[in-house]
PDB file of N, CA and C in Angstrom:
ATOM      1  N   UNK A   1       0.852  -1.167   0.000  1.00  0.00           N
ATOM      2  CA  UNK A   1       0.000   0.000   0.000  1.00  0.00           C
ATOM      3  C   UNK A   1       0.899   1.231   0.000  1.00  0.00           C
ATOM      4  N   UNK A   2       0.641   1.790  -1.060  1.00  0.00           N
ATOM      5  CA  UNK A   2       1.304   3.355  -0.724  1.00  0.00           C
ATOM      6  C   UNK A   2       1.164   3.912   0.458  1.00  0.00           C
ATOM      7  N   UNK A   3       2.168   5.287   0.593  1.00  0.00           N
ATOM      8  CA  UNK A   3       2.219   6.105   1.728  1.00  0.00           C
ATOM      9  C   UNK A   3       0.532   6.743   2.014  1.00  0.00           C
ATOM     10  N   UNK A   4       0.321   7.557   0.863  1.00  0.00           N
ATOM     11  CA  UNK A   4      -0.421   8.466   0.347  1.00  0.00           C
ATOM     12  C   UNK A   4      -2.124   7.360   0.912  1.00  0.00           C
ATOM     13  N   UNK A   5      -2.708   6.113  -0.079  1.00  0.00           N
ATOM     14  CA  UNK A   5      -3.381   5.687   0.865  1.00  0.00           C
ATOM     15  C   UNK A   5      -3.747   5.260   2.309  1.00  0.00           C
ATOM     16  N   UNK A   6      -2.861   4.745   2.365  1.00  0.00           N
ATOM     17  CA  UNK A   6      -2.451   4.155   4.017  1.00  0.00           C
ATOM     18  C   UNK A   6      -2.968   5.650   4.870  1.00  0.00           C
ATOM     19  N   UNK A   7      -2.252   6.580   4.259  1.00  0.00           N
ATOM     20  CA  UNK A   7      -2.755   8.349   4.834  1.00  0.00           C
ATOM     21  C   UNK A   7      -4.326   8.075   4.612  1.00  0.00           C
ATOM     22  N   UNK A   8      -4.432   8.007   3.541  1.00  0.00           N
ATOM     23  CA  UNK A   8      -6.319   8.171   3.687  1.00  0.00           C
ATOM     24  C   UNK A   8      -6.989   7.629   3.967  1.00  0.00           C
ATOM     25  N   UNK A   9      -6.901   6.389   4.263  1.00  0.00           N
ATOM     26  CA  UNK A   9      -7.455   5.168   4.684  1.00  0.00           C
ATOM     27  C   UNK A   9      -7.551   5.458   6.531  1.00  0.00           C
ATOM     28  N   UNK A  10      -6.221   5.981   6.951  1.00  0.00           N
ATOM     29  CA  UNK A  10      -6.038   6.056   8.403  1.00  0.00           C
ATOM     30  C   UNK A  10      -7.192   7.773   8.805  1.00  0.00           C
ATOM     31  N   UNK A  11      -7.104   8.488   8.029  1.00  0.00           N
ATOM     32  CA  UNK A  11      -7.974   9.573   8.378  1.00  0.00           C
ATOM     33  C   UNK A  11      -9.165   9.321   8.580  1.00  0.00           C
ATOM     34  N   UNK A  12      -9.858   8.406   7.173  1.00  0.00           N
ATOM     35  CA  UNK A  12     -11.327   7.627   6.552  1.00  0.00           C
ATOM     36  C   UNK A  12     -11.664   6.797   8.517  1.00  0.00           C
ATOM     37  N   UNK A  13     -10.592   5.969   8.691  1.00  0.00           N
ATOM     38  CA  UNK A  13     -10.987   5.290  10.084  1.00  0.00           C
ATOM     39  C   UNK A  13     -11.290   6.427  10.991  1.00  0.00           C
ATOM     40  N   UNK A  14     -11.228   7.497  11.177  1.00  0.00           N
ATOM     41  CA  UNK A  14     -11.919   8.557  12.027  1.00  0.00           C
ATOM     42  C   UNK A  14     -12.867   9.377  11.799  1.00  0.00           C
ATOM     43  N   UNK A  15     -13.599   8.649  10.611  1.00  0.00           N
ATOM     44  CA  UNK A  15     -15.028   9.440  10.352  1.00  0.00           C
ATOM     45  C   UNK A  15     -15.961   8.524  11.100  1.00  0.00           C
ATOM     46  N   UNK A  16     -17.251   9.220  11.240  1.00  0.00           N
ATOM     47  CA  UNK A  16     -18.002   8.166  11.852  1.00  0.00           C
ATOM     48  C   UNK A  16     -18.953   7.292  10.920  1.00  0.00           C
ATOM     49  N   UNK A  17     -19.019   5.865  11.484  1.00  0.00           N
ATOM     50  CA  UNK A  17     -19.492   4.697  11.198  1.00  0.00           C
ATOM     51  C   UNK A  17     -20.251   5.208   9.558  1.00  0.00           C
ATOM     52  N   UNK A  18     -21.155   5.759   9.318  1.00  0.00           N
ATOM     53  CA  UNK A  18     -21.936   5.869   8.443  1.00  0.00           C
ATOM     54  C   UNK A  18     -21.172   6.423   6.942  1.00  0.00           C
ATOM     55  N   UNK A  19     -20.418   7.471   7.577  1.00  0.00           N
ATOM     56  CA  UNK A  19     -19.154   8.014   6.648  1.00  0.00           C
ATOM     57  C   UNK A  19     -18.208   6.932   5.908  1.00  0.00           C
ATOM     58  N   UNK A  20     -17.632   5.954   7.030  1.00  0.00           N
ATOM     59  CA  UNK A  20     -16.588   5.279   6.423  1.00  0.00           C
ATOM     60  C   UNK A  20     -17.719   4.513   5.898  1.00  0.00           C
ATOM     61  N   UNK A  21     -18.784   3.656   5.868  1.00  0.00           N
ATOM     62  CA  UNK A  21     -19.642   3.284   4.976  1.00  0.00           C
ATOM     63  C   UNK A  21     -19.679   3.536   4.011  1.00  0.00           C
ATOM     64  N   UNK A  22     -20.249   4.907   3.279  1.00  0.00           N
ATOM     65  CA  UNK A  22     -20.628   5.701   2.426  1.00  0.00           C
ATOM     66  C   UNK A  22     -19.040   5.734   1.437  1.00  0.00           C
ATOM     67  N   UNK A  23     -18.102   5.939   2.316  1.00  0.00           N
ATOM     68  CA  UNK A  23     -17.075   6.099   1.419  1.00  0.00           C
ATOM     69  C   UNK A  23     -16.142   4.711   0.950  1.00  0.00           C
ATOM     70  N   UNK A  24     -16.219   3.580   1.808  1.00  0.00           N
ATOM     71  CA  UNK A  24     -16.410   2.293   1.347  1.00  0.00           C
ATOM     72  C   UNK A  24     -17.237   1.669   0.238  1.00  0.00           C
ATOM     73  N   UNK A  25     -18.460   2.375   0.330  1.00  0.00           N
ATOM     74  CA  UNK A  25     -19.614   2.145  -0.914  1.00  0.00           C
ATOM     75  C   UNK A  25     -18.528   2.688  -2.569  1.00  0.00           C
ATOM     76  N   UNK A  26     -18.351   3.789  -2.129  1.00  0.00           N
ATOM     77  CA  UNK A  26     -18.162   4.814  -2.980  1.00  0.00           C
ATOM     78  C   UNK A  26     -16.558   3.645  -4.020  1.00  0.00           C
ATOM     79  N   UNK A  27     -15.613   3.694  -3.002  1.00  0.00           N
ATOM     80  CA  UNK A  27     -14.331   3.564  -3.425  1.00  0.00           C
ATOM     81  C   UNK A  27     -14.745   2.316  -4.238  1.00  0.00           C
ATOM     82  N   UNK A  28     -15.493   1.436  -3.618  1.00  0.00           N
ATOM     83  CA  UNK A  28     -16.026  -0.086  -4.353  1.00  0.00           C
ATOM     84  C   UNK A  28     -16.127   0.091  -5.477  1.00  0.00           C
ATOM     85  N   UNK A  29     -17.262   0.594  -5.699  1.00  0.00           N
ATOM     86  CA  UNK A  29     -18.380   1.198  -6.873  1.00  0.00           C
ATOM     87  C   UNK A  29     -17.402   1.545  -7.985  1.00  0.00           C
ATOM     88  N   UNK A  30     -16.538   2.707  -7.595  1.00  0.00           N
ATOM     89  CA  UNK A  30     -15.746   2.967  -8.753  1.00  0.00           C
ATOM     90  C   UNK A  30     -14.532   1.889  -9.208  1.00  0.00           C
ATOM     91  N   UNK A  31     -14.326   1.389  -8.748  1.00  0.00           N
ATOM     92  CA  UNK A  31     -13.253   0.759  -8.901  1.00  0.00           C
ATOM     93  C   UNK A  31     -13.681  -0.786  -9.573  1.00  0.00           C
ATOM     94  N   UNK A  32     -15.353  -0.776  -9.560  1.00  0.00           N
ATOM     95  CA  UNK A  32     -15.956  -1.911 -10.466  1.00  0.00           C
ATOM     96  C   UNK A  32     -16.172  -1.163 -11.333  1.00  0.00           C
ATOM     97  N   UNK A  33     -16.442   0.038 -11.822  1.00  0.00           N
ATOM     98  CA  UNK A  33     -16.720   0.855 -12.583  1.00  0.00           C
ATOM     99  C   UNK A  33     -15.542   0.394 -13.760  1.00  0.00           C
ATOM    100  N   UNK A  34     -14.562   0.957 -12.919  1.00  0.00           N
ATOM    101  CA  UNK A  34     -13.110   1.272 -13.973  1.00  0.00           C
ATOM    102  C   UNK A  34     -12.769  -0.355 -14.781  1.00  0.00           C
ATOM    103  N   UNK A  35     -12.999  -1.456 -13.799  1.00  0.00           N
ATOM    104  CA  UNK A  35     -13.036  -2.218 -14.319  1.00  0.00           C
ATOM    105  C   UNK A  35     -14.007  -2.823 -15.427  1.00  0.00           C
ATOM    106  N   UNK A  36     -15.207  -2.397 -15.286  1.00  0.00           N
ATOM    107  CA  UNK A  36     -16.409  -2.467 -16.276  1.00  0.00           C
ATOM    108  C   UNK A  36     -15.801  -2.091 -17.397  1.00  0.00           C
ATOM    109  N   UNK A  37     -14.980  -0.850 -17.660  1.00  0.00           N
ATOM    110  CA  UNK A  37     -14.559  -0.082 -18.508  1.00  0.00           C
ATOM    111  C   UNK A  37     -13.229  -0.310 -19.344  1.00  0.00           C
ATOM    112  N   UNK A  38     -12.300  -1.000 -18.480  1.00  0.00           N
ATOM    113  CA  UNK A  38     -11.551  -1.479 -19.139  1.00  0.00           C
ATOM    114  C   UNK A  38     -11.615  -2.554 -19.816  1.00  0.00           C
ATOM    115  N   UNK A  39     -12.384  -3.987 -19.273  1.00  0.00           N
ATOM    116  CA  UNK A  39     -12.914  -5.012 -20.139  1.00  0.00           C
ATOM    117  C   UNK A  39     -14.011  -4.309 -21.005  1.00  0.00           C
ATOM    118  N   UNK A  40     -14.214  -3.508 -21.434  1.00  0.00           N
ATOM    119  CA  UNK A  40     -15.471  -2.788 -22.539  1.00  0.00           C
ATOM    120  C   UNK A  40     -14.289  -2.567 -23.542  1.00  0.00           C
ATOM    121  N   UNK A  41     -13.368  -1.599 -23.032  1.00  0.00           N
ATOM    122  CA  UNK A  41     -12.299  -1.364 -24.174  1.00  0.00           C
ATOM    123  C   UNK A  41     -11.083  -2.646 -24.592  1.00  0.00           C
ATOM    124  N   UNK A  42     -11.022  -3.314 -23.828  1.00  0.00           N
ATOM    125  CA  UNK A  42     -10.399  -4.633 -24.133  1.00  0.00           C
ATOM    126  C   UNK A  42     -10.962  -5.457 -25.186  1.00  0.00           C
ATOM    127  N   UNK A  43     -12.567  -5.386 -24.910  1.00  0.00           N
ATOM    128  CA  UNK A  43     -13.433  -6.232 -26.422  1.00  0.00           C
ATOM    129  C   UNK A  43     -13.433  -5.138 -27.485  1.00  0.00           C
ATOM    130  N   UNK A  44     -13.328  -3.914 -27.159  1.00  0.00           N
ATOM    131  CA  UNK A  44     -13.905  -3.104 -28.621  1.00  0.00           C
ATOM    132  C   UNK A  44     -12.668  -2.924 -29.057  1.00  0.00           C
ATOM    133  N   UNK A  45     -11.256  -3.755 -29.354  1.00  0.00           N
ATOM    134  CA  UNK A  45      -9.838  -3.160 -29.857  1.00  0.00           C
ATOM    135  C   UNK A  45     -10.274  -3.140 -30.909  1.00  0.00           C
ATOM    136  N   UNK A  46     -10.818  -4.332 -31.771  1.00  0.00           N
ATOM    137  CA  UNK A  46     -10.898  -4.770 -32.958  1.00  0.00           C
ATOM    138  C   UNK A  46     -11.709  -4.142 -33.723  1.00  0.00           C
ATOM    139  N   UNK A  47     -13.012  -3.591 -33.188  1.00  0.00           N
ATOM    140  CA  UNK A  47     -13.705  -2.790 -33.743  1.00  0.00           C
ATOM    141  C   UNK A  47     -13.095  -1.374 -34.156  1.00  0.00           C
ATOM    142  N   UNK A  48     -12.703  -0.583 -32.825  1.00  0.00           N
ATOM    143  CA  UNK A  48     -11.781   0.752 -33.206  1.00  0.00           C
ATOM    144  C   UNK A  48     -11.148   0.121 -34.310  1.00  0.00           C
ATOM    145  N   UNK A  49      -9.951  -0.672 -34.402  1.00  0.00           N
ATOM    146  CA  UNK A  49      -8.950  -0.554 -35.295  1.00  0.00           C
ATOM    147  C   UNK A  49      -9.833  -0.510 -37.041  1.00  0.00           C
ATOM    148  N   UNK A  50     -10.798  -1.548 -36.668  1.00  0.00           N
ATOM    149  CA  UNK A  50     -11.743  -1.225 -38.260  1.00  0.00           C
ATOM    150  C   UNK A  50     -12.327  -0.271 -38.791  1.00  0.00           C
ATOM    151  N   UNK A  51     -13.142   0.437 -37.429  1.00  0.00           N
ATOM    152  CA  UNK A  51     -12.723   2.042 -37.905  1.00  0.00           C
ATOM    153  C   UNK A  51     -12.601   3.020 -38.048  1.00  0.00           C
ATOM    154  N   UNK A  52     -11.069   2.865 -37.306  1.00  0.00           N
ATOM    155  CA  UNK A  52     -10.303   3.817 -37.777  1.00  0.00           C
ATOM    156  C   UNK A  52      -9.836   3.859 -39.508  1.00  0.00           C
ATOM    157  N   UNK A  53      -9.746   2.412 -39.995  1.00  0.00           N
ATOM    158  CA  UNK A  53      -9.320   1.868 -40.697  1.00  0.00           C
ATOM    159  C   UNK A  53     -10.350   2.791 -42.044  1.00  0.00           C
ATOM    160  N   UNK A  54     -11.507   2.204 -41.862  1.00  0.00           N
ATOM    161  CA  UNK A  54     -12.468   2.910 -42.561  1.00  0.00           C
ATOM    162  C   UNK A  54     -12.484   4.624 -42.701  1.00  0.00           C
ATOM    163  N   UNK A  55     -12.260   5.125 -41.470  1.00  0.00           N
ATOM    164  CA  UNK A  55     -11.912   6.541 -41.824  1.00  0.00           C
ATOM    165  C   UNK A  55     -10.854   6.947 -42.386  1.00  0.00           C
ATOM    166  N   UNK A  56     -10.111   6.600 -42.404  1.00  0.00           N
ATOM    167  CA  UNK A  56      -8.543   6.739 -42.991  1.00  0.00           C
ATOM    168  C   UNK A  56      -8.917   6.775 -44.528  1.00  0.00           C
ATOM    169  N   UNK A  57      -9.405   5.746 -44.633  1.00  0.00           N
ATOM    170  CA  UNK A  57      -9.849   5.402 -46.269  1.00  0.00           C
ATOM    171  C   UNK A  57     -10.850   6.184 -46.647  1.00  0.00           C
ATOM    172  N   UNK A  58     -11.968   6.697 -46.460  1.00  0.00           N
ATOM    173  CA  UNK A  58     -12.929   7.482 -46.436  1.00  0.00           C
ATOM    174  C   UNK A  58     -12.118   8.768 -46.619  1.00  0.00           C
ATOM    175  N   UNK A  59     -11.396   9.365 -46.072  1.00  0.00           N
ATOM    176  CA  UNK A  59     -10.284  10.487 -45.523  1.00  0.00           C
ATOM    177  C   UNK A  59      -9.239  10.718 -46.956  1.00  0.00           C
ATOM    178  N   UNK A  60      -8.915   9.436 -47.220  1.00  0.00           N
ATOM    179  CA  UNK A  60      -7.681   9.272 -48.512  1.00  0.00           C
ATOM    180  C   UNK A  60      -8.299   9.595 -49.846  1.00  0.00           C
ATOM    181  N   UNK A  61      -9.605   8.897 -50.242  1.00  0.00           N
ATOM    182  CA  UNK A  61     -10.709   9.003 -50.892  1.00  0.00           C
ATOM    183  C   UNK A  61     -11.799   9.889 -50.964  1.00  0.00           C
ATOM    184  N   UNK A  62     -10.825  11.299 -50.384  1.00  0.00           N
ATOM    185  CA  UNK A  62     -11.997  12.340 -50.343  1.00  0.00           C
ATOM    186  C   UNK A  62     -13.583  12.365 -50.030  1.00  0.00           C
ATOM    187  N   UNK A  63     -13.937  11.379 -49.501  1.00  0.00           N
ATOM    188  CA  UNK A  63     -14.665  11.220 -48.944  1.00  0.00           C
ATOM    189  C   UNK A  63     -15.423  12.292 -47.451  1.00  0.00           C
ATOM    190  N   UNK A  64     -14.708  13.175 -47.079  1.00  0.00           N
ATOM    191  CA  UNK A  64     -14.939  13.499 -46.014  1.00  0.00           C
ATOM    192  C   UNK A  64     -14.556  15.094 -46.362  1.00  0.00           C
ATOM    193  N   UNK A  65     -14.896  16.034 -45.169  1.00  0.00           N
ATOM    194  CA  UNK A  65     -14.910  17.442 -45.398  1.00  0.00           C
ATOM    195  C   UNK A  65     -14.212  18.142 -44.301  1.00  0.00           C
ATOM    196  N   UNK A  66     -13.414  19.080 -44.664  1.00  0.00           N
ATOM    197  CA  UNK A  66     -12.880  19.621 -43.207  1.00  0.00           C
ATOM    198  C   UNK A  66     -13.405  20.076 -42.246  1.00  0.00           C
ATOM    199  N   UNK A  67     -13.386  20.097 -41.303  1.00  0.00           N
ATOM    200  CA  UNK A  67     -13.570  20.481 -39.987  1.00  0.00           C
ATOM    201  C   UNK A  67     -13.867  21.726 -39.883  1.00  0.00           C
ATOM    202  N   UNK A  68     -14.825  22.337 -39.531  1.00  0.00           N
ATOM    203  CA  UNK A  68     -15.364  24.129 -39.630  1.00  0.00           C
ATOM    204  C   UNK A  68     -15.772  24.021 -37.942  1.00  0.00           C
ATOM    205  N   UNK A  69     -15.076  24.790 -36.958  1.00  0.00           N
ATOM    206  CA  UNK A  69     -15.666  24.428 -35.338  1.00  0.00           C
ATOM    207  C   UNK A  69     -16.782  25.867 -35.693  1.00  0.00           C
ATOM    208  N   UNK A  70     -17.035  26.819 -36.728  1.00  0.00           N
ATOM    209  CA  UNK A  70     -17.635  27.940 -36.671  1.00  0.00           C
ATOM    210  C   UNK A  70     -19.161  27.152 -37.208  1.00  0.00           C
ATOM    211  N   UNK A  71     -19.398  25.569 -37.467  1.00  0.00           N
ATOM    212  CA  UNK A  71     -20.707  25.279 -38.198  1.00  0.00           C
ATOM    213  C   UNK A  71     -20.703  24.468 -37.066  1.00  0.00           C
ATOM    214  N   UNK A  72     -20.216  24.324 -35.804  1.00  0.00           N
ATOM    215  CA  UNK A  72     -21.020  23.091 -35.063  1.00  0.00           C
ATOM    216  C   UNK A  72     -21.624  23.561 -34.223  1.00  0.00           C
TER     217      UNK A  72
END
């Protein structure tokens, strides 16, 4: 465990009962989150790379128009 948690973790133990709850909930939650998120981008490699693949070509093939940020 880092310095830096071990620090927050030891402060977190002097909130009261309902607090360190709430922030136990919290730290969980995200941290299934992040993981939700990284196996999401772990299955979609193959897709991005196709396309990107497709825009590139679309892009080479004049297909596409420049960028105006004054029309969005």
């Amino acid at each position: 465990m880092t310095d830096a948690l071990a620090k927050a973790f030891s402060q977190a133990a002097k909130l009261p009962e309902a607090e360190q709850q709430w922030l136990a909930n919290f730290i969980l939650e995200e941290m299934a989150s992040e993981q939700h998120w990284d196996t999401l981008l772990a299955e979609s490699g193959d897709l991005l790379d196709t396309m990107i693949a497709e825009a590139i070509t679309e892009d080479d093939t004049g297909e596409t128009l420049p960028l105006d940020p004054d029309t969005l």
